[in-house]
C-alpha atoms as a PDB file:
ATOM      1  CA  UNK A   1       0.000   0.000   0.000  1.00  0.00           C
ATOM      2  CA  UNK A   2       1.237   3.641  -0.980  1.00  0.00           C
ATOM      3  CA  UNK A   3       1.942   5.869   1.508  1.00  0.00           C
ATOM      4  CA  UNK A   4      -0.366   8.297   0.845  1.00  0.00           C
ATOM      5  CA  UNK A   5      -3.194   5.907   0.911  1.00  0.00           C
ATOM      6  CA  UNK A   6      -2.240   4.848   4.333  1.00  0.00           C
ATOM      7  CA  UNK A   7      -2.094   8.844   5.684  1.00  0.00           C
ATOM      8  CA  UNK A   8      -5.379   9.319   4.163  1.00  0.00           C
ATOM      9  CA  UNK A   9      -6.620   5.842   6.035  1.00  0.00           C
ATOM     10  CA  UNK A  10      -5.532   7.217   9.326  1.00  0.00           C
ATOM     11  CA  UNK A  11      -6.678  10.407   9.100  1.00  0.00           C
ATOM     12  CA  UNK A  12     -10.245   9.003   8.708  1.00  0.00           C
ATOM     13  CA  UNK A  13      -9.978   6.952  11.102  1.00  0.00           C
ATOM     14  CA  UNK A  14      -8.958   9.780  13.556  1.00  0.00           C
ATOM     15  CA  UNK A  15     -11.734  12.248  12.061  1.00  0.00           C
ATOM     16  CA  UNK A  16     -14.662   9.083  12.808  1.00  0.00           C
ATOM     17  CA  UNK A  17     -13.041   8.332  16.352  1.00  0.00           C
ATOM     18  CA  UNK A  18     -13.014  11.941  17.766  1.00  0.00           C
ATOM     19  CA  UNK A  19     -15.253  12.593  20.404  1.00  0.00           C
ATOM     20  CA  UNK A  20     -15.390  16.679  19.524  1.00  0.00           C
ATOM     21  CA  UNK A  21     -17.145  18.565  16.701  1.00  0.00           C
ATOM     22  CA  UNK A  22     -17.806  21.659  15.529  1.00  0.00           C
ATOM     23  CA  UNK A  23     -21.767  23.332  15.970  1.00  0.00           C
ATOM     24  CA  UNK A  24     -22.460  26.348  13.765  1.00  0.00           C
ATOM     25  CA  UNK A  25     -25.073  28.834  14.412  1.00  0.00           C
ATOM     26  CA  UNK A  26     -26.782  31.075  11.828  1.00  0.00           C
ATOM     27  CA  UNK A  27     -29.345  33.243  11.274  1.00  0.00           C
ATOM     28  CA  UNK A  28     -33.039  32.870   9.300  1.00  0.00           C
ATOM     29  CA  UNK A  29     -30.813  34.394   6.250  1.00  0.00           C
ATOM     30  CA  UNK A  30     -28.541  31.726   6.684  1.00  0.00           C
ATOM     31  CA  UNK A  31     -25.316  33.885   7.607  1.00  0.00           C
ATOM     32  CA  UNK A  32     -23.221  32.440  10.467  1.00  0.00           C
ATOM     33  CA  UNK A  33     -22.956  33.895  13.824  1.00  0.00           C
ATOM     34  CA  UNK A  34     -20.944  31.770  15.259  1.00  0.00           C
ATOM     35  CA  UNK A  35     -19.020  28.648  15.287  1.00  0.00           C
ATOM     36  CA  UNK A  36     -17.794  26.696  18.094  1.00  0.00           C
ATOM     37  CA  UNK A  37     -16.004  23.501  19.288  1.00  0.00           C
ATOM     38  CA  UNK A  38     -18.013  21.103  21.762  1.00  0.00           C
ATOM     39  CA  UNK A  39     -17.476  17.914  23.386  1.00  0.00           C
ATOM     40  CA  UNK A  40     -19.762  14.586  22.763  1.00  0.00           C
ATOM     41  CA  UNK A  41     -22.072  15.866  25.943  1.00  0.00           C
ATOM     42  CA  UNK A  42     -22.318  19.366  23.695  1.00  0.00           C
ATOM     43  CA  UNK A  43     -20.295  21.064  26.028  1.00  0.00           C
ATOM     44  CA  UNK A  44     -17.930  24.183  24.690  1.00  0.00           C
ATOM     45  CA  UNK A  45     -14.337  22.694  24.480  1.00  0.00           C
ATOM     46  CA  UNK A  46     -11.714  24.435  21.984  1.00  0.00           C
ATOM     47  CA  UNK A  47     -12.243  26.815  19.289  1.00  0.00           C
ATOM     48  CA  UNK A  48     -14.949  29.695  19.725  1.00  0.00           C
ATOM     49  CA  UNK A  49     -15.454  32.098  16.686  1.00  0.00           C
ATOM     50  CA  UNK A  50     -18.566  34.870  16.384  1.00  0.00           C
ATOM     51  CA  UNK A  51     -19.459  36.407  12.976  1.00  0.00           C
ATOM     52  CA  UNK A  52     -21.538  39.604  11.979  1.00  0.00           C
ATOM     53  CA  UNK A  53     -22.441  40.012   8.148  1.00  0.00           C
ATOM     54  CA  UNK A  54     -19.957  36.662   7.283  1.00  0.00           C
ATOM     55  CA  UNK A  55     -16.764  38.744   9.096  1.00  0.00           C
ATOM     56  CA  UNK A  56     -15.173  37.226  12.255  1.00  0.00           C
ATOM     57  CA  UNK A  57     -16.180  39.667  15.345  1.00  0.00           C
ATOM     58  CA  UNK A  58     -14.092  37.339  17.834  1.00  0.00           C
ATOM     59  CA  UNK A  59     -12.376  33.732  18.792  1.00  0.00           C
ATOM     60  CA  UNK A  60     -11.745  32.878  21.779  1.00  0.00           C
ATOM     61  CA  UNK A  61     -11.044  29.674  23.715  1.00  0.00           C
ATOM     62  CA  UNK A  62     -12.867  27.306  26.029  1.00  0.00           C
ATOM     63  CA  UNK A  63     -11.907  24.297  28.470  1.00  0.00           C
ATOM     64  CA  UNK A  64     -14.795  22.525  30.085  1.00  0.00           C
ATOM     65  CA  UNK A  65     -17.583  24.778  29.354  1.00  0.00           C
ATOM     66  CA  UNK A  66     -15.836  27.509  30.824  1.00  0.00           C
ATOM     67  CA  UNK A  67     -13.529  30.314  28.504  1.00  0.00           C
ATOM     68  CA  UNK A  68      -9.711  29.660  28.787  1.00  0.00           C
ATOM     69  CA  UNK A  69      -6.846  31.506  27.424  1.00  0.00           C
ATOM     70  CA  UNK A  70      -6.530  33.965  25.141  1.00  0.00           C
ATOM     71  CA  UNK A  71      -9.872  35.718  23.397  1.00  0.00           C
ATOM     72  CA  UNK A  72      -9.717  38.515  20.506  1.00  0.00           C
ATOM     73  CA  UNK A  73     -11.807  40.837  19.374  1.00  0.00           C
ATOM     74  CA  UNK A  74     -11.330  42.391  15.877  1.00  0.00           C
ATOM     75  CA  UNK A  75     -12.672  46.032  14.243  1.00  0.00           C
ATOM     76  CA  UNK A  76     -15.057  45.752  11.412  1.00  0.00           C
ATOM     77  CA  UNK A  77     -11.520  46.824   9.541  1.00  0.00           C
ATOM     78  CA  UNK A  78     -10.505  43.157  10.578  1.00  0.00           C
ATOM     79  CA  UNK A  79      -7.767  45.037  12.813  1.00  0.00           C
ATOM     80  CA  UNK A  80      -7.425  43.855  16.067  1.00  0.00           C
ATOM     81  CA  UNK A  81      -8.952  45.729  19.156  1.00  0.00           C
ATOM     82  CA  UNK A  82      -9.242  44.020  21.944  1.00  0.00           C
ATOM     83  CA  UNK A  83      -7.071  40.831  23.626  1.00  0.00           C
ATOM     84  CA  UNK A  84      -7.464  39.526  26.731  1.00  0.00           C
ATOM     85  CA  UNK A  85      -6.677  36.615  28.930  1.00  0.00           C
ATOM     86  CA  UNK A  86      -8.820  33.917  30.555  1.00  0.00           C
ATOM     87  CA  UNK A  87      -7.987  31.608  33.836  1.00  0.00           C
ATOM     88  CA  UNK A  88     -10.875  29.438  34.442  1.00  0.00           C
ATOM     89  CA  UNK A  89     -13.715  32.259  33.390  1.00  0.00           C
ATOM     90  CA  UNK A  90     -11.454  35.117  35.170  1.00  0.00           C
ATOM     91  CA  UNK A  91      -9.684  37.250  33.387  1.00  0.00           C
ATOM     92  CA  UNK A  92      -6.023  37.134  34.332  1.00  0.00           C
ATOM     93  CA  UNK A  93      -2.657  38.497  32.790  1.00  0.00           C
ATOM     94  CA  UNK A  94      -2.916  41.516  30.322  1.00  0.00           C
ATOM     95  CA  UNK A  95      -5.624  43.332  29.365  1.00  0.00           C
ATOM     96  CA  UNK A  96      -5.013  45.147  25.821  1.00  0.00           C
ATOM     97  CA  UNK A  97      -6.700  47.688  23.696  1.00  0.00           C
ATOM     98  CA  UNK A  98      -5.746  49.038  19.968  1.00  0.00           C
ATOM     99  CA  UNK A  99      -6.737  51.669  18.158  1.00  0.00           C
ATOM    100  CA  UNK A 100      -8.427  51.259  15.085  1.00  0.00           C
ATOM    101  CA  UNK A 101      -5.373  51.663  12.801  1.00  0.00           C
ATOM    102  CA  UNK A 102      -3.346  48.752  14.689  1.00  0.00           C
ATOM    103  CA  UNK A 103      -1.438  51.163  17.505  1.00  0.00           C
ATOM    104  CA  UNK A 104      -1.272  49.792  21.126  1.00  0.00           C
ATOM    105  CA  UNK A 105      -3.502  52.031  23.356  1.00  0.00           C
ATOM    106  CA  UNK A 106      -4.449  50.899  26.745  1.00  0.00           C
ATOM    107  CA  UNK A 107      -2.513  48.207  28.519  1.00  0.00           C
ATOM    108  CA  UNK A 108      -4.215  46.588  31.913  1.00  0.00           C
ATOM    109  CA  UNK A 109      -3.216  44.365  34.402  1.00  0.00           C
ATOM    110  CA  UNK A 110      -5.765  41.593  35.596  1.00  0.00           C
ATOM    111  CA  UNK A 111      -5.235  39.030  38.627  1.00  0.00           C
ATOM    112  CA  UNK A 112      -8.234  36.775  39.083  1.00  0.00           C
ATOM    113  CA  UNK A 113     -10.450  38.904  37.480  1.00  0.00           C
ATOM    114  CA  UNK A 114      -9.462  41.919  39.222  1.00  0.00           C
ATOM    115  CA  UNK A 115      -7.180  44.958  37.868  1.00  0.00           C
ATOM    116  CA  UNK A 116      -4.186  44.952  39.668  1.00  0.00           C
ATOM    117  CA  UNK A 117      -0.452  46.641  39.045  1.00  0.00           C
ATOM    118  CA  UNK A 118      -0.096  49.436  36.306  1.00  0.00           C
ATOM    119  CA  UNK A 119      -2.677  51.033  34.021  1.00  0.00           C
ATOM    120  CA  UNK A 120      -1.120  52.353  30.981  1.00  0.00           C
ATOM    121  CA  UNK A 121      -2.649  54.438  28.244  1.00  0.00           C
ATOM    122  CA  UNK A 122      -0.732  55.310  25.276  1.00  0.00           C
ATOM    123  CA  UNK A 123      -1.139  58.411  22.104  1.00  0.00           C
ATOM    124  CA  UNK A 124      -1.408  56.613  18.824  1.00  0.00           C
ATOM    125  CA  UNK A 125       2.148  57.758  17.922  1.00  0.00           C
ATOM    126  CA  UNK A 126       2.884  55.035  20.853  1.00  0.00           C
ATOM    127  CA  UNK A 127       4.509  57.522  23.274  1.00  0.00           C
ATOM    128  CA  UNK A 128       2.806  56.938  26.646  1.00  0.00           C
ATOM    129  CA  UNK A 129       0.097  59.285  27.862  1.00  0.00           C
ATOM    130  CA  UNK A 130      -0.536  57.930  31.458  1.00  0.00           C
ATOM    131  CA  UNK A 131       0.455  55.013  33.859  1.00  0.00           C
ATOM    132  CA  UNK A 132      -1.292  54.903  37.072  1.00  0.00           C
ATOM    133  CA  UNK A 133      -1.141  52.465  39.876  1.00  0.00           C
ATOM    134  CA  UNK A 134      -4.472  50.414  40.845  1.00  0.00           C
ATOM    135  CA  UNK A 135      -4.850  48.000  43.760  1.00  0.00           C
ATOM    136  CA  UNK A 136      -8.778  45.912  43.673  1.00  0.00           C
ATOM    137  CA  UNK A 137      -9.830  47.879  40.724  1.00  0.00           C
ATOM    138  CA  UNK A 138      -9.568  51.433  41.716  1.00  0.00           C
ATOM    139  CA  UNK A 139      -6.328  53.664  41.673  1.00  0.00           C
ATOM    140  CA  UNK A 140      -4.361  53.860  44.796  1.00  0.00           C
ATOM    141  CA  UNK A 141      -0.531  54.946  43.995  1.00  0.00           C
ATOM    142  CA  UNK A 142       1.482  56.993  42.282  1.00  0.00           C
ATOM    143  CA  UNK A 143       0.613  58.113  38.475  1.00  0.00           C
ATOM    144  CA  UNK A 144       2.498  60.355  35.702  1.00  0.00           C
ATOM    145  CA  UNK A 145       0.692  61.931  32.694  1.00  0.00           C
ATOM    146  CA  UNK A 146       2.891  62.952  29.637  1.00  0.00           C
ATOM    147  CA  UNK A 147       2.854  65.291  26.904  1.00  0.00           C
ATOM    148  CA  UNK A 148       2.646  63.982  23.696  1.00  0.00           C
ATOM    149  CA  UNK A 149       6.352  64.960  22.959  1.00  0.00           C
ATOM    150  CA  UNK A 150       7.201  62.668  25.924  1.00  0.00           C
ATOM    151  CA  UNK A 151       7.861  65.617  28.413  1.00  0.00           C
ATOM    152  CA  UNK A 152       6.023  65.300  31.975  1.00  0.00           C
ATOM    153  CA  UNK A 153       2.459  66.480  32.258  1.00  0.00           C
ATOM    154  CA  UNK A 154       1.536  65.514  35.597  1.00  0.00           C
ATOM    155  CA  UNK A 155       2.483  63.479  38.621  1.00  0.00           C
ATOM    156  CA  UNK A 156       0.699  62.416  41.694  1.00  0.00           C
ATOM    157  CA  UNK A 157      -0.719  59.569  43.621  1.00  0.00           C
ATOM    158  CA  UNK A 158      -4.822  58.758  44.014  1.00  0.00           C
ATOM    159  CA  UNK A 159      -6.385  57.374  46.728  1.00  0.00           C
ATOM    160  CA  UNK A 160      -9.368  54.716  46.910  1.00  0.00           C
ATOM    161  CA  UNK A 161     -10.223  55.797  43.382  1.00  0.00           C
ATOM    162  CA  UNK A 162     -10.132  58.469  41.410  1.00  0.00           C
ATOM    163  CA  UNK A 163      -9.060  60.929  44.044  1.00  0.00           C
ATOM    164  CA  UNK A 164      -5.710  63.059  43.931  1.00  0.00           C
ATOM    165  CA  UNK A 165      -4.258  62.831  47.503  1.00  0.00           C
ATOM    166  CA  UNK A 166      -0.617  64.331  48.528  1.00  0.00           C
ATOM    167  CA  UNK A 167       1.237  66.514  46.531  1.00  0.00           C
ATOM    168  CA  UNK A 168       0.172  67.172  42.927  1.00  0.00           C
ATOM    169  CA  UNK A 169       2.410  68.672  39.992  1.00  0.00           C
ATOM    170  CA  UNK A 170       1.783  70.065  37.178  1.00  0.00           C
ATOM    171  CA  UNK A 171       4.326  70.585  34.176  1.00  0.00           C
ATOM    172  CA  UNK A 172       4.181  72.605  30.671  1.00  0.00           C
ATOM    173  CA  UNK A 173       4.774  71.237  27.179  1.00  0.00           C
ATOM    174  CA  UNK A 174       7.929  72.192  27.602  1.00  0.00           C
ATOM    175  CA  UNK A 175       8.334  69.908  30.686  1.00  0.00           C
ATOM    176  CA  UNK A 176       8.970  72.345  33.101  1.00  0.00           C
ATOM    177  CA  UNK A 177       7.456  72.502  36.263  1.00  0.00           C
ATOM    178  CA  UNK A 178       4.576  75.556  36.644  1.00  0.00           C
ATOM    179  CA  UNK A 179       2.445  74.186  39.724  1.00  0.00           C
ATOM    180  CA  UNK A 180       2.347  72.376  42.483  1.00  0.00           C
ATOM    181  CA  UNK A 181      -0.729  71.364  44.742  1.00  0.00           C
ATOM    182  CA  UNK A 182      -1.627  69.780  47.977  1.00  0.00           C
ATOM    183  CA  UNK A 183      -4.584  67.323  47.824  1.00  0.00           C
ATOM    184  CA  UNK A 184      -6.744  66.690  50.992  1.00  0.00           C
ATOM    185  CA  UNK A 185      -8.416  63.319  51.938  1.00  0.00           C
ATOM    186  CA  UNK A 186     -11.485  64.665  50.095  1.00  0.00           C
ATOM    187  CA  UNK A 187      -9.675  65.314  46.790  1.00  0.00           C
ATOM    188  CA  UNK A 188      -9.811  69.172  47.379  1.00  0.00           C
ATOM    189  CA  UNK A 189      -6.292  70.347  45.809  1.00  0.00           C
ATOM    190  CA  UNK A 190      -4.614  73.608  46.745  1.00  0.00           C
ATOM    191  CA  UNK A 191      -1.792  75.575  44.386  1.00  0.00           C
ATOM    192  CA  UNK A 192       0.597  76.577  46.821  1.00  0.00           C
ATOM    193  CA  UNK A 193       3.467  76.887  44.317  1.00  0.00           C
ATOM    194  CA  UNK A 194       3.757  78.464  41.204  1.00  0.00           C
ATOM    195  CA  UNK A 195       6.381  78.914  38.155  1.00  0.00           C
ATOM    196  CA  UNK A 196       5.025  82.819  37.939  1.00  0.00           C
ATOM    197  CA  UNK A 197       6.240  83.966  41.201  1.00  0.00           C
ATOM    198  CA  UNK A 198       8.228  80.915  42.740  1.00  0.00           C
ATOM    199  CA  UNK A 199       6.411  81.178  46.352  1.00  0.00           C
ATOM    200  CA  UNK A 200       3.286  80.691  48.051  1.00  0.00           C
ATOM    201  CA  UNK A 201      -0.208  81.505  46.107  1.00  0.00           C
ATOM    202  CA  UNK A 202      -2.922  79.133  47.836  1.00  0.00           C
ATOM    203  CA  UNK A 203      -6.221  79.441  46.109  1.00  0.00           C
END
């Protein structure tokens, strides 16, 4: 027997015997909306694909029933926007966002399905724009803000969210410092330094 008669022989063999196969699901038009991998009980196990007007929309992964690894999400461009990591259903590991035209724009740290560690935005020329701290979802730390050019905008810390708390200050384009603040437990933020006169102007 020829060899490729005994690939082809195997390969049906291993097609009949598996235990997994794909559904497909599509509308009264006929158009598919998605496609997906399941196990012989019909349970989601591999490949998971979703389709709107016969263009993929996103593809993930599941184990079990239950979404695993790494899931994408494209533009209607077919550029990618959105990828993200699964552990068990939680999201876990990087968080990322593009911009429609392929750049890197928002970069966020997940641990069990919770964003922990940096937060970084970024301008579409890929300089970054802002990294801020965030412990259980909300921002607690220091942050920086930047110019476009790269120079520093801002730089701070929040506190239990979106709250500016210590000392705040502020920079030009030019990257040199102009302000500086003093933030109270309720976010109220005093200048008490500025560039102009280089000593105390509380407002």
């Amino acid at each position: 027997m020829r060899i490729q008669e005994i690939l082809f022989l195997v390969t049906l063999f291993a097609v009949s015997c598996s235990s997994e196969r794909f559904v497909e699901v599509k509308d009264d038009n006929g158009n598919l909306l998605e496609k997906y991998q399941v196990d012989k009980e019909g349970t989601k196990n591999g490949i998971y694909e979703s389709y709107d007007g016969g263009k993929l929309v996103s593809k993930a992964n599941y184990q079990d029933g239950i979404q695993s690894g790494k899931r994408v999400i494209y533009y209607e461009n077919g550029n990618l926007e959105i990828e993200e990591n699964y552990a068990k259903g939680q999201l876990e590991g990087d968080y990322k966002v593009y911009y429609e035209s392929g750049e890197l724009k928002l970069v966020v740290g997940y641990s069990n399905n919770t964003i922990q560690g940096q937060v970084k935005k970024y301008y579409i020329s890929g300089q970054l724009m802002e990294d801020v701290a965030f412990i259980d979802n909300e921002e607690n730390g220091p942050f920086v803000e930047y110019w476009e050019n790269g120079n520093l905008k801002w730089e701070g810390a929040y506190k239990n969210g979106d709250n500016e708390f210590g000392e705040l200050k502020k920079y030009n384009e030019e990257g040199i410092l102009i302000r500086k603040l003093m933030c109270d437990s309720l976010a109220v933020c005093r200048t008490f330094w500025t560039l102009e006169d280089g000593s105390s102007n509380e407002e």
